[in-house]
Protein backbone atom coordinates (compact mmCIF):
# COMPACT_ATOMS: atom_id res chain seq x y z
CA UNK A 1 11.18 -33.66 14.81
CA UNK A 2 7.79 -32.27 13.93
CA UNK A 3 6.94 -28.89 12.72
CA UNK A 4 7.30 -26.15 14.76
CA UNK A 5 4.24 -24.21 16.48
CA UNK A 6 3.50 -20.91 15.59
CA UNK A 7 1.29 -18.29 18.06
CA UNK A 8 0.40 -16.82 14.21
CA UNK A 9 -0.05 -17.98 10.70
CA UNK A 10 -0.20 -14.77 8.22
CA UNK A 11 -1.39 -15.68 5.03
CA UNK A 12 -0.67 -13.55 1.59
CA UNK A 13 -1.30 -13.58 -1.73
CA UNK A 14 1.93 -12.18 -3.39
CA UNK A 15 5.53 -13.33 -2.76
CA UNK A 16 5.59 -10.49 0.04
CA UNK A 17 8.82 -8.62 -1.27
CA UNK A 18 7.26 -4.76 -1.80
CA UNK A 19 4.16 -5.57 0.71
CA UNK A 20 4.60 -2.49 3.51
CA UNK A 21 1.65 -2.84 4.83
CA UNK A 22 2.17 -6.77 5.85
CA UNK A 23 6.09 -6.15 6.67
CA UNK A 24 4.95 -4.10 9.10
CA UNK A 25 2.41 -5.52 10.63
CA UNK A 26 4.14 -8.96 10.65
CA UNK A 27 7.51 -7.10 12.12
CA UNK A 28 5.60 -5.48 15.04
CA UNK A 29 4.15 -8.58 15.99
CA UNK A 30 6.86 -10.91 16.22
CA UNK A 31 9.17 -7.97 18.02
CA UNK A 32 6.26 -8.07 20.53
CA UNK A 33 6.83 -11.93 21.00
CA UNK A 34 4.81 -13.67 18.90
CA UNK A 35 6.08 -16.99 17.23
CA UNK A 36 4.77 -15.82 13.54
CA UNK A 37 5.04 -17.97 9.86
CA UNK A 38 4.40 -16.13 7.00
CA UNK A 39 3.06 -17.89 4.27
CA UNK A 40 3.59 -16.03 0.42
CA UNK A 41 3.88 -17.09 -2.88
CA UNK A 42 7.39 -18.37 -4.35
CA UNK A 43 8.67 -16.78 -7.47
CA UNK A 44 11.55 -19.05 -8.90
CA UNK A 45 14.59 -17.08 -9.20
CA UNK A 46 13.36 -14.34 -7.47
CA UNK A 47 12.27 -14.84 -4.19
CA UNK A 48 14.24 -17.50 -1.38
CA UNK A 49 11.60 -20.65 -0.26
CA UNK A 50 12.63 -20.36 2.68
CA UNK A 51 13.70 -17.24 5.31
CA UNK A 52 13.59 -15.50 8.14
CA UNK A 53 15.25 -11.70 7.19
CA UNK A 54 12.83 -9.43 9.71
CA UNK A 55 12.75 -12.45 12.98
CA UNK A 56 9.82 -14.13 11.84
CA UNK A 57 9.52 -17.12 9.62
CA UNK A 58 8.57 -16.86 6.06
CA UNK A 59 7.60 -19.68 3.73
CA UNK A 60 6.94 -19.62 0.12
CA UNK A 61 4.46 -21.18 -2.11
CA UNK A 62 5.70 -23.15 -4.84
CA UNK A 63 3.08 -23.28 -7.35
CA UNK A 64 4.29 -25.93 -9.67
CA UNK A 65 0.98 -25.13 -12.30
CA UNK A 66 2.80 -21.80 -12.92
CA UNK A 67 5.14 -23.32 -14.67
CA UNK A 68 2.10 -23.35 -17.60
CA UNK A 69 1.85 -20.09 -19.37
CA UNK A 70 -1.77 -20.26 -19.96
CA UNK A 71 -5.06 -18.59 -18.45
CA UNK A 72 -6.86 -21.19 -19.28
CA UNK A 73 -5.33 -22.76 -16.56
CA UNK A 74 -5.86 -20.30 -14.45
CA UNK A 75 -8.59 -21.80 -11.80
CA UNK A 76 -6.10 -24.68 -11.07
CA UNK A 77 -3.37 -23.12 -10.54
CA UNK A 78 -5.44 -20.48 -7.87
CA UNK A 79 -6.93 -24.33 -6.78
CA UNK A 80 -2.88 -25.39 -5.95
CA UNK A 81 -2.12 -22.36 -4.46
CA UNK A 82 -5.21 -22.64 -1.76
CA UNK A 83 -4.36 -26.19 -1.50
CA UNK A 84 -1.19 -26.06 -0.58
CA UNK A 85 -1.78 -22.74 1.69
CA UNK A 86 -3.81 -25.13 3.45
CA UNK A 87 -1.45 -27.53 4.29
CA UNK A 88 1.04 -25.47 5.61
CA UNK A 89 -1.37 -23.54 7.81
CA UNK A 90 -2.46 -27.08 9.49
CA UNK A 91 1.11 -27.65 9.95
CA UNK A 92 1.71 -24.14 12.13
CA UNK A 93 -0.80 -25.24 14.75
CA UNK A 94 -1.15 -21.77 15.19
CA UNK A 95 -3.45 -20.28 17.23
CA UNK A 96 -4.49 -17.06 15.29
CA UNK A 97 -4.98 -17.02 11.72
CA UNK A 98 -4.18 -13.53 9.75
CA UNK A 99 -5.53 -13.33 6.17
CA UNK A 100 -4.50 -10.86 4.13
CA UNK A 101 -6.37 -10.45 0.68
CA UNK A 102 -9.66 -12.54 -0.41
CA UNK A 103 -7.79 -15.89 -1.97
CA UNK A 104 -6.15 -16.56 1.61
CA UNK A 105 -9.31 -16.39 3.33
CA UNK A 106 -10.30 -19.63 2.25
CA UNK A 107 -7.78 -21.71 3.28
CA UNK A 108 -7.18 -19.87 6.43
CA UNK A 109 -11.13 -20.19 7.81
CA UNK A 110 -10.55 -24.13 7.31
CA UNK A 111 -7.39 -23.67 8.92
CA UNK A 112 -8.82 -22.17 12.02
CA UNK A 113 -11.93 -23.75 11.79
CA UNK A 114 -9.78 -27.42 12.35
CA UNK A 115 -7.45 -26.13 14.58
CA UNK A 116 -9.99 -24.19 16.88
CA UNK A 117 -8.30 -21.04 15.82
CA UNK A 118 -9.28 -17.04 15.88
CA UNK A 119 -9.39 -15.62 12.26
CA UNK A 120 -8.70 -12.24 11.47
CA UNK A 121 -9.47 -11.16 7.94
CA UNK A 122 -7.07 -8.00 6.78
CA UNK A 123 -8.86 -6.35 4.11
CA UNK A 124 -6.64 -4.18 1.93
CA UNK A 125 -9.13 -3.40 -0.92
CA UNK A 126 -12.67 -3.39 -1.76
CA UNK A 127 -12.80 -6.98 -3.41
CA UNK A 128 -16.17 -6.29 -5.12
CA UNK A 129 -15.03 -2.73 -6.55
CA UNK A 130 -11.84 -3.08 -8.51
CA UNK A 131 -11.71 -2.07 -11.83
CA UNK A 132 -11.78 -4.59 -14.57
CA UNK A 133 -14.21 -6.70 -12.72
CA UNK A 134 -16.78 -8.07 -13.95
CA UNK A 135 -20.39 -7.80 -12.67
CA UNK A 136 -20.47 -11.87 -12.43
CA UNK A 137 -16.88 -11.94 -10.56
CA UNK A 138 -18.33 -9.06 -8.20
CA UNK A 139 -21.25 -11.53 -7.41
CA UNK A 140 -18.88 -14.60 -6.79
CA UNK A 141 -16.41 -12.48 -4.95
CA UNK A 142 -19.89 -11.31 -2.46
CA UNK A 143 -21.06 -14.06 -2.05
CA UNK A 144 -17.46 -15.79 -1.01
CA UNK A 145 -16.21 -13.10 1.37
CA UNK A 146 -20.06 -13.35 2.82
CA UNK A 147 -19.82 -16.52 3.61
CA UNK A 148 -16.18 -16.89 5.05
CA UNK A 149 -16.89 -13.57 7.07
CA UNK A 150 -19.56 -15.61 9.33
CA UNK A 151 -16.56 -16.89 11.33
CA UNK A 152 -14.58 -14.42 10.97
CA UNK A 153 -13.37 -13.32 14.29
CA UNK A 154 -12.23 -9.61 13.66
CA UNK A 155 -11.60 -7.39 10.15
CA UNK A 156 -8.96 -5.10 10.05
CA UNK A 157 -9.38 -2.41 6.94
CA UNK A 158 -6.71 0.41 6.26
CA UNK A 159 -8.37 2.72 4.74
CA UNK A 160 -10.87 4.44 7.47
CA UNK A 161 -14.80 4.81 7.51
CA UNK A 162 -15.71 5.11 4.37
CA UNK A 163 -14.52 1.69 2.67
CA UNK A 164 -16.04 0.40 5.89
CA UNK A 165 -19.50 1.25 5.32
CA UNK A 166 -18.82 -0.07 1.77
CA UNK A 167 -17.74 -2.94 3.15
CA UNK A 168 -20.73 -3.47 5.48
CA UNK A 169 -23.35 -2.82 2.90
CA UNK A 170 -22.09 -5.09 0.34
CA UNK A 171 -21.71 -7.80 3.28
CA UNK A 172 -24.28 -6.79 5.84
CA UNK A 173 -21.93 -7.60 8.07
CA UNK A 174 -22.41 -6.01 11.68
CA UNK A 175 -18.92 -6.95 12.84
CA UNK A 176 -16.46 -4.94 14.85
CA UNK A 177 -13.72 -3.70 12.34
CA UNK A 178 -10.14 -2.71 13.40
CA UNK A 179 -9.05 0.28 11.30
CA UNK A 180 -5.25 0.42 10.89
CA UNK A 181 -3.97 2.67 8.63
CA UNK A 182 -0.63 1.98 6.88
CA UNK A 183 1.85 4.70 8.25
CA UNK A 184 5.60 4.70 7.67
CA UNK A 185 7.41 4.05 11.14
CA UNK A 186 8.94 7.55 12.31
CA UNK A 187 11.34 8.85 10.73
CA UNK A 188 13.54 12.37 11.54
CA UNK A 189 13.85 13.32 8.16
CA UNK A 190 15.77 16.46 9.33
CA UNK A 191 18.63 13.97 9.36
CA UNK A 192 18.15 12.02 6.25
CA UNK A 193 20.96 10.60 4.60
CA UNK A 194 19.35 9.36 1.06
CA UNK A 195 19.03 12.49 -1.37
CA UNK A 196 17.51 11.22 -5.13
CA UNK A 197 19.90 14.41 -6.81
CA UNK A 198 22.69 12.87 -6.08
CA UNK A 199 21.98 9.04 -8.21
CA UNK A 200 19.72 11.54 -10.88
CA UNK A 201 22.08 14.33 -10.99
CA UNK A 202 19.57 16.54 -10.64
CA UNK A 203 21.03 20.26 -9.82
CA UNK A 204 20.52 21.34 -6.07
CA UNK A 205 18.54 24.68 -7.24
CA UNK A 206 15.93 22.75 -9.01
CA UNK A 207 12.85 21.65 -7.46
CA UNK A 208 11.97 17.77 -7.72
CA UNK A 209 8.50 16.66 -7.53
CA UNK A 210 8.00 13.19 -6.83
CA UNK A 211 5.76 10.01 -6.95
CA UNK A 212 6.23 7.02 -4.76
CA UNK A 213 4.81 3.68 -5.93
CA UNK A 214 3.63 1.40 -8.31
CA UNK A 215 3.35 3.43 -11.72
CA UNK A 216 0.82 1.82 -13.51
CA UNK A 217 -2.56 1.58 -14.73
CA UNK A 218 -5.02 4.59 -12.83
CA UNK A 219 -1.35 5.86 -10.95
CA UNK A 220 -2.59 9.23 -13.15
CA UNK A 221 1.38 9.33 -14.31
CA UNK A 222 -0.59 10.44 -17.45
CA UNK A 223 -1.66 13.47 -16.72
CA UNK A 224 1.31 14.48 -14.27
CA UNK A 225 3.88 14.32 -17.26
CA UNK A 226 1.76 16.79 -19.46
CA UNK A 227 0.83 19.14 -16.13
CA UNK A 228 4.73 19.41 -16.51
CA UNK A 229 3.94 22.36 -19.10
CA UNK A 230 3.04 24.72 -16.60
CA UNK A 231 5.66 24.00 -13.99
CA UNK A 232 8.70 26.40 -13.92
CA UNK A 233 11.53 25.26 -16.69
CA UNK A 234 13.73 23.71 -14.26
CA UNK A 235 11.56 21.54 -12.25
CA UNK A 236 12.30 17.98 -12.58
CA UNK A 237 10.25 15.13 -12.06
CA UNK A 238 10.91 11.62 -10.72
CA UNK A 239 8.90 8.10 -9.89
CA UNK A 240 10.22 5.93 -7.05
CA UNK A 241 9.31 2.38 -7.59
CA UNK A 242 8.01 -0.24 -9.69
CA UNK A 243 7.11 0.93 -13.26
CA UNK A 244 4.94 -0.94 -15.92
CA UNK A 245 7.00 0.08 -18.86
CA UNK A 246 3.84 -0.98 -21.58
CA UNK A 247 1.86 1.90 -19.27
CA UNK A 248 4.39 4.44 -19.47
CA UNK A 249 6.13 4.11 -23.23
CA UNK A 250 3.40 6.17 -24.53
CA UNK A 251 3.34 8.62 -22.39
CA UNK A 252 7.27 8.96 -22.39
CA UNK A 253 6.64 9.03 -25.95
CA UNK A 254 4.36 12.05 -25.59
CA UNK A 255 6.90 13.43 -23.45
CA UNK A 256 9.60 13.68 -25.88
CA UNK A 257 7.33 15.39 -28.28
CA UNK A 258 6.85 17.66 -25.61
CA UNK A 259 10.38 18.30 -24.96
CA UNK A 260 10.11 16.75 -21.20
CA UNK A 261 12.35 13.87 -21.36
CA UNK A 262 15.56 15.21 -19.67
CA UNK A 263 13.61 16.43 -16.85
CA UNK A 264 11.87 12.93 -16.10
CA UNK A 265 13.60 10.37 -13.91
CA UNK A 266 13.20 7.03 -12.72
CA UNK A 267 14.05 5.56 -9.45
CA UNK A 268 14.07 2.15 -7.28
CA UNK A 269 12.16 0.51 -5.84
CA UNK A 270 13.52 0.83 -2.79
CA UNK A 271 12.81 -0.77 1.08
CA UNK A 272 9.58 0.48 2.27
CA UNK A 273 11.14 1.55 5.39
CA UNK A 274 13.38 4.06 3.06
CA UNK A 275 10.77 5.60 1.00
CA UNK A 276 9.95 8.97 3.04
CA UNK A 277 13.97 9.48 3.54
CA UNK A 278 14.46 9.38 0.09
CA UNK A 279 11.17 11.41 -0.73
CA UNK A 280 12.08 14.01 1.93
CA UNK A 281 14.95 14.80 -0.48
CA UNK A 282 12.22 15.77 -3.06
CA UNK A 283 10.18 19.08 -2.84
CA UNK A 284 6.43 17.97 -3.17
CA UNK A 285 5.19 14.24 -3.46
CA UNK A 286 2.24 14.54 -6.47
CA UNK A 287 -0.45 12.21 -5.02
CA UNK A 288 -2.92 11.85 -8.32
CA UNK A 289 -4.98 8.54 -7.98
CA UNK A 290 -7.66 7.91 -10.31
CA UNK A 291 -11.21 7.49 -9.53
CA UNK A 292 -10.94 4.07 -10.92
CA UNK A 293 -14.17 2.77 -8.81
CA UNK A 294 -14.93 2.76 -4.95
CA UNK A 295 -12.07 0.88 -3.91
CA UNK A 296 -9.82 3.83 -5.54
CA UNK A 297 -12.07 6.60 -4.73
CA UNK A 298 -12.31 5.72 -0.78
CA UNK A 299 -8.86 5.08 -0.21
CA UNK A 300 -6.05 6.40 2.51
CA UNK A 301 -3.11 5.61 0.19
CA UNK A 302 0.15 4.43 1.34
CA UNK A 303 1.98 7.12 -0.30
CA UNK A 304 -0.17 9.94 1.24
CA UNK A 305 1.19 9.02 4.83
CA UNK A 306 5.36 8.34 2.87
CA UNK A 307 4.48 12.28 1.99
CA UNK A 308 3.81 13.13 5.83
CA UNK A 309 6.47 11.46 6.99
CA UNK A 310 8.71 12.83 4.81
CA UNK A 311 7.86 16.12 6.04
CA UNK A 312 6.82 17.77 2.20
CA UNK A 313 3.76 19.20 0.99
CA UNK A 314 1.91 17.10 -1.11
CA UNK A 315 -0.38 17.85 -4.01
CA UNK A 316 -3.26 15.06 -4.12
CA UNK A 317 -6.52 13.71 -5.55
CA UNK A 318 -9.85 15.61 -3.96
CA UNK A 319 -11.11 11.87 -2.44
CA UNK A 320 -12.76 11.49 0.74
CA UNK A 321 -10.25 10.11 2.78
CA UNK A 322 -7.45 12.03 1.15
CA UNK A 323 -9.47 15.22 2.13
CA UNK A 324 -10.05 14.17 5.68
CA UNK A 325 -5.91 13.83 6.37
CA UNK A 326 -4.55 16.22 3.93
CA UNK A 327 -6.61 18.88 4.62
CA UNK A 328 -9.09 17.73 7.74
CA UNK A 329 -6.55 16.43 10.40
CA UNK A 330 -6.23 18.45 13.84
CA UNK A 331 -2.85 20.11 13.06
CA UNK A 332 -3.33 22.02 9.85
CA UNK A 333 -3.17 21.18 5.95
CA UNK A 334 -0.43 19.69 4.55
CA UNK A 335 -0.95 20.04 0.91
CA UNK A 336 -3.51 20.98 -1.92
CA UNK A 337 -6.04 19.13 -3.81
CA UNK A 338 -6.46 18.72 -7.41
CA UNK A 339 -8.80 16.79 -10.06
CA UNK A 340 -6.22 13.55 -11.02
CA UNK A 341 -7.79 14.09 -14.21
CA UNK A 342 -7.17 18.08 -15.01
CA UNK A 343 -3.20 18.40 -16.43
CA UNK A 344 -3.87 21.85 -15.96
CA UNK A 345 -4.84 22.03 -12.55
CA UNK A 346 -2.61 19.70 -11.32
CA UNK A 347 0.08 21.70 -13.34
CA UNK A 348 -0.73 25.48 -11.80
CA UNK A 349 -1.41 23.88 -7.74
CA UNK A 350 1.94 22.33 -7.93
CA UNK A 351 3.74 25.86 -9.45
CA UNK A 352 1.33 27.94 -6.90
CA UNK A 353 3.11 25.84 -3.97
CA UNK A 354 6.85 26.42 -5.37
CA UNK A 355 6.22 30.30 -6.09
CA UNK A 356 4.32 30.72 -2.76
CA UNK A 357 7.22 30.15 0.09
CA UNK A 358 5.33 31.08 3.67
CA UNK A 359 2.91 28.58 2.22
CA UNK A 360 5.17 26.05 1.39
CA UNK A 361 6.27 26.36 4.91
CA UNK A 362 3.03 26.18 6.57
CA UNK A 363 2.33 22.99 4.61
CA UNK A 364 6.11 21.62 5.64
CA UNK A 365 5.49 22.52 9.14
CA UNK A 366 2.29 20.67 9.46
CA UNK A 367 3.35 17.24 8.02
CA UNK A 368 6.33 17.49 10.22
CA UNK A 369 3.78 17.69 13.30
CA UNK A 370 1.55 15.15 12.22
CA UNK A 371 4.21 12.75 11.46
CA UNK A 372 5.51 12.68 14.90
CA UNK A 373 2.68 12.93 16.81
CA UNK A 374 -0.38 11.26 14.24
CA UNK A 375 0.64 9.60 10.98
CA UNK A 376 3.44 6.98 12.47
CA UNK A 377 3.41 3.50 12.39
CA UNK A 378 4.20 3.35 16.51
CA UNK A 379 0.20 5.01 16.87
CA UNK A 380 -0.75 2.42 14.34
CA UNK A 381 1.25 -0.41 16.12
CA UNK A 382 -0.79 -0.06 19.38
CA UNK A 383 -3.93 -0.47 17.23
CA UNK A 384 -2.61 -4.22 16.44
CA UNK A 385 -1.55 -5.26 19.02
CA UNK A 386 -4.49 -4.07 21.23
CA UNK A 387 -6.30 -6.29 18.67
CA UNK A 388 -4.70 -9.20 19.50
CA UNK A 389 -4.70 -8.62 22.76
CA UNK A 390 -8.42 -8.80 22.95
CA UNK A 391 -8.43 -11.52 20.94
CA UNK A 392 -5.78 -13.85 22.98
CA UNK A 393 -7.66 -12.49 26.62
């Protein structure tokens, strides 16, 4: 019995366990009747090899080079990886190829390019903008997405206009691009049942600001917990999600000297579909990403859209796209702006908000529009598979 053939082959980079954006995407498709595999990255112990949890097929890498803890090694072990990426995405015979991130391009083009394939290329970041890289990695990283992009058959980007022309600069590249931003699916959150007081034992009279996400490097946690100082006394504040604890020990550290600690919590993660029920139970999601290079600076972050949905004012950094939802979209503003970088600012717009109830209101009411009639996942849905749809006809 030979392998199976799949109507898609989705390719990632990570071992796909916190990945909303490709759950999502991957979900919609195969409930719409594709035949999908999706290829990740196997992380013993962790992650299973081999299942099929959401009605598609996934299949994980096992990157036996890993097993090496050096960098040095580094280039073969990326080398395996692609190889072996490869391999399985011959054996699919499937007849679209979906790459998500820059390494899975490769291996998917040849894919497609054997197989007589379509290629779609899912861009979830400015490749040539992160921070950290260098200006020789930038040029390698150009130069490889410009070439693979030449048979490229369509580009999806998440993030809106502005990372497009970005993108179309750095590549000239005069392709259409699909932009499909990464919404929560609906969610009535006037009849949520998760409520982060109850695990935290946080009273019911105090306000609970929250962040949803990775906390990490440019997350701004470190200027939230000192903006803490000018919030009232008996506001708490908590982080749902995946913490690097060498990032925050010095700022917890700064927070005990401060006399914060007891009001600072930490939560999850928890399944993407969950996030904006359990952040409805918050008062005002505190949105403060860094300016950490274009890639940062032009997003439409995940967590902006969990804030919507969740049906909460939000209180988030003055970026382009940012501006053009949170205070730019058709129904009304849902939040305030701030500099990620001013404690003080971010401190006095987040106690403004509290202290200030018809606005609080305004701001509540508007999110709760949006969400069900803008910022869903269903709206987002129709995007995809309209894609497809042009692409298969």
């Amino acid at each position: 019995m030979g392998d199976p053939h799949y109507d898609i082959c989705m390719l990632v980079e990570n071992s796909f366990q916190y990945d909303s954006r490709i759950l999502r995407e991957a979900r919609s498709l195969s409930k719409n009747g594709f035949e999908l595999l999706l290829l990740a990255l196997y992380e013993p112990h962790i992650t299973e090899r081999e299942e099929k949890p959401f009605g598609f097929q996934v299949r994980r890498i096992n990157v036996l080079s890993r097993r090496i803890r050096t960098r040095w090694l580094l280039g073969i072990k990326v080398a395996e990886f692609i190889l072996k990426l490869l391999i399985y995405a011959i054996r699919s015979k499937a007849s679209i190829f979906h790459a998500h991130h820059p390494v899975t391009l490769l291996p998917a083009a040849i894919a497609a390019k054997l197989l007589g394939a379509k290629l779609i290329y899912d861009s979830h970041e400015l490749a040539t903008a992160l921070p950290g890289n260098s200006q020789y990695k930038n040029m390698i990283i150009k130069f490889y997405e410009g070439m693979l992009l030449k048979i490229v058959d369509r580009v999806i980007m998440s993030d809106g206009e502005s990372r497009a022309k970005i993108f179309r600069q750095t590549h000239s590249f005069n392709g259409p691009i699909d932009y499909i931003y990464n919404c929560p699916v609906y969610v009535d959150t006037t009849k949520r049942n998760k409520d982060l007081r109850k695990p935290l034992s946080i009273d019911k009279s105090s306000p609970i600001i929250c962040f949803t996400g990775h906390v990490g490097e440019f997350s701004g946690i470190d200027k939230v917990v000192p903006s803490m100082t000018y919030w009232p006394e008996n506001t708490h504040f908590v982080m749902v999600g995946q913490q690097d604890f060498i990032y925050l020990e010095p700022i917890l550290y700064e927070a005990g000297i401060l006399s914060l600690e007891k009001r600072i919590h930490s939560y999850g993660p928890v399944p993407a579909d969950d996030v904006a029920n359990w952040l409805s139970s918050a008062d005002i999601a505190i949105i403060p990403i860094e300016n950490a290079g274009s890639s940062y600076y032009y997003s439409a972050p995940t967590k902006m859209f969990e804030a919507i949905m969740a049906g909460i004012p939000q209180v988030s950094s003055n970026f382009p796209e940012i501006r053009r939802v949170v205070m730019g979209n058709d129904i009304g503003p849902v939040g305030k702006l701030i500099n990620p970088r001013d404690e003080k600012e971010i401190g006095t717009t987040i106690s403004g908000i509290l202290a200030d109830k018809s606005e609080y209101k305004k701001y509540q009411g508007n999110a709760e529009l949006l969400a069900k009639n803008v910022c869903k996942w269903e709206v987002e849905e129709k995007k995809l598979l309209s894609l497809y749809d042009n692409l298969i006809h």
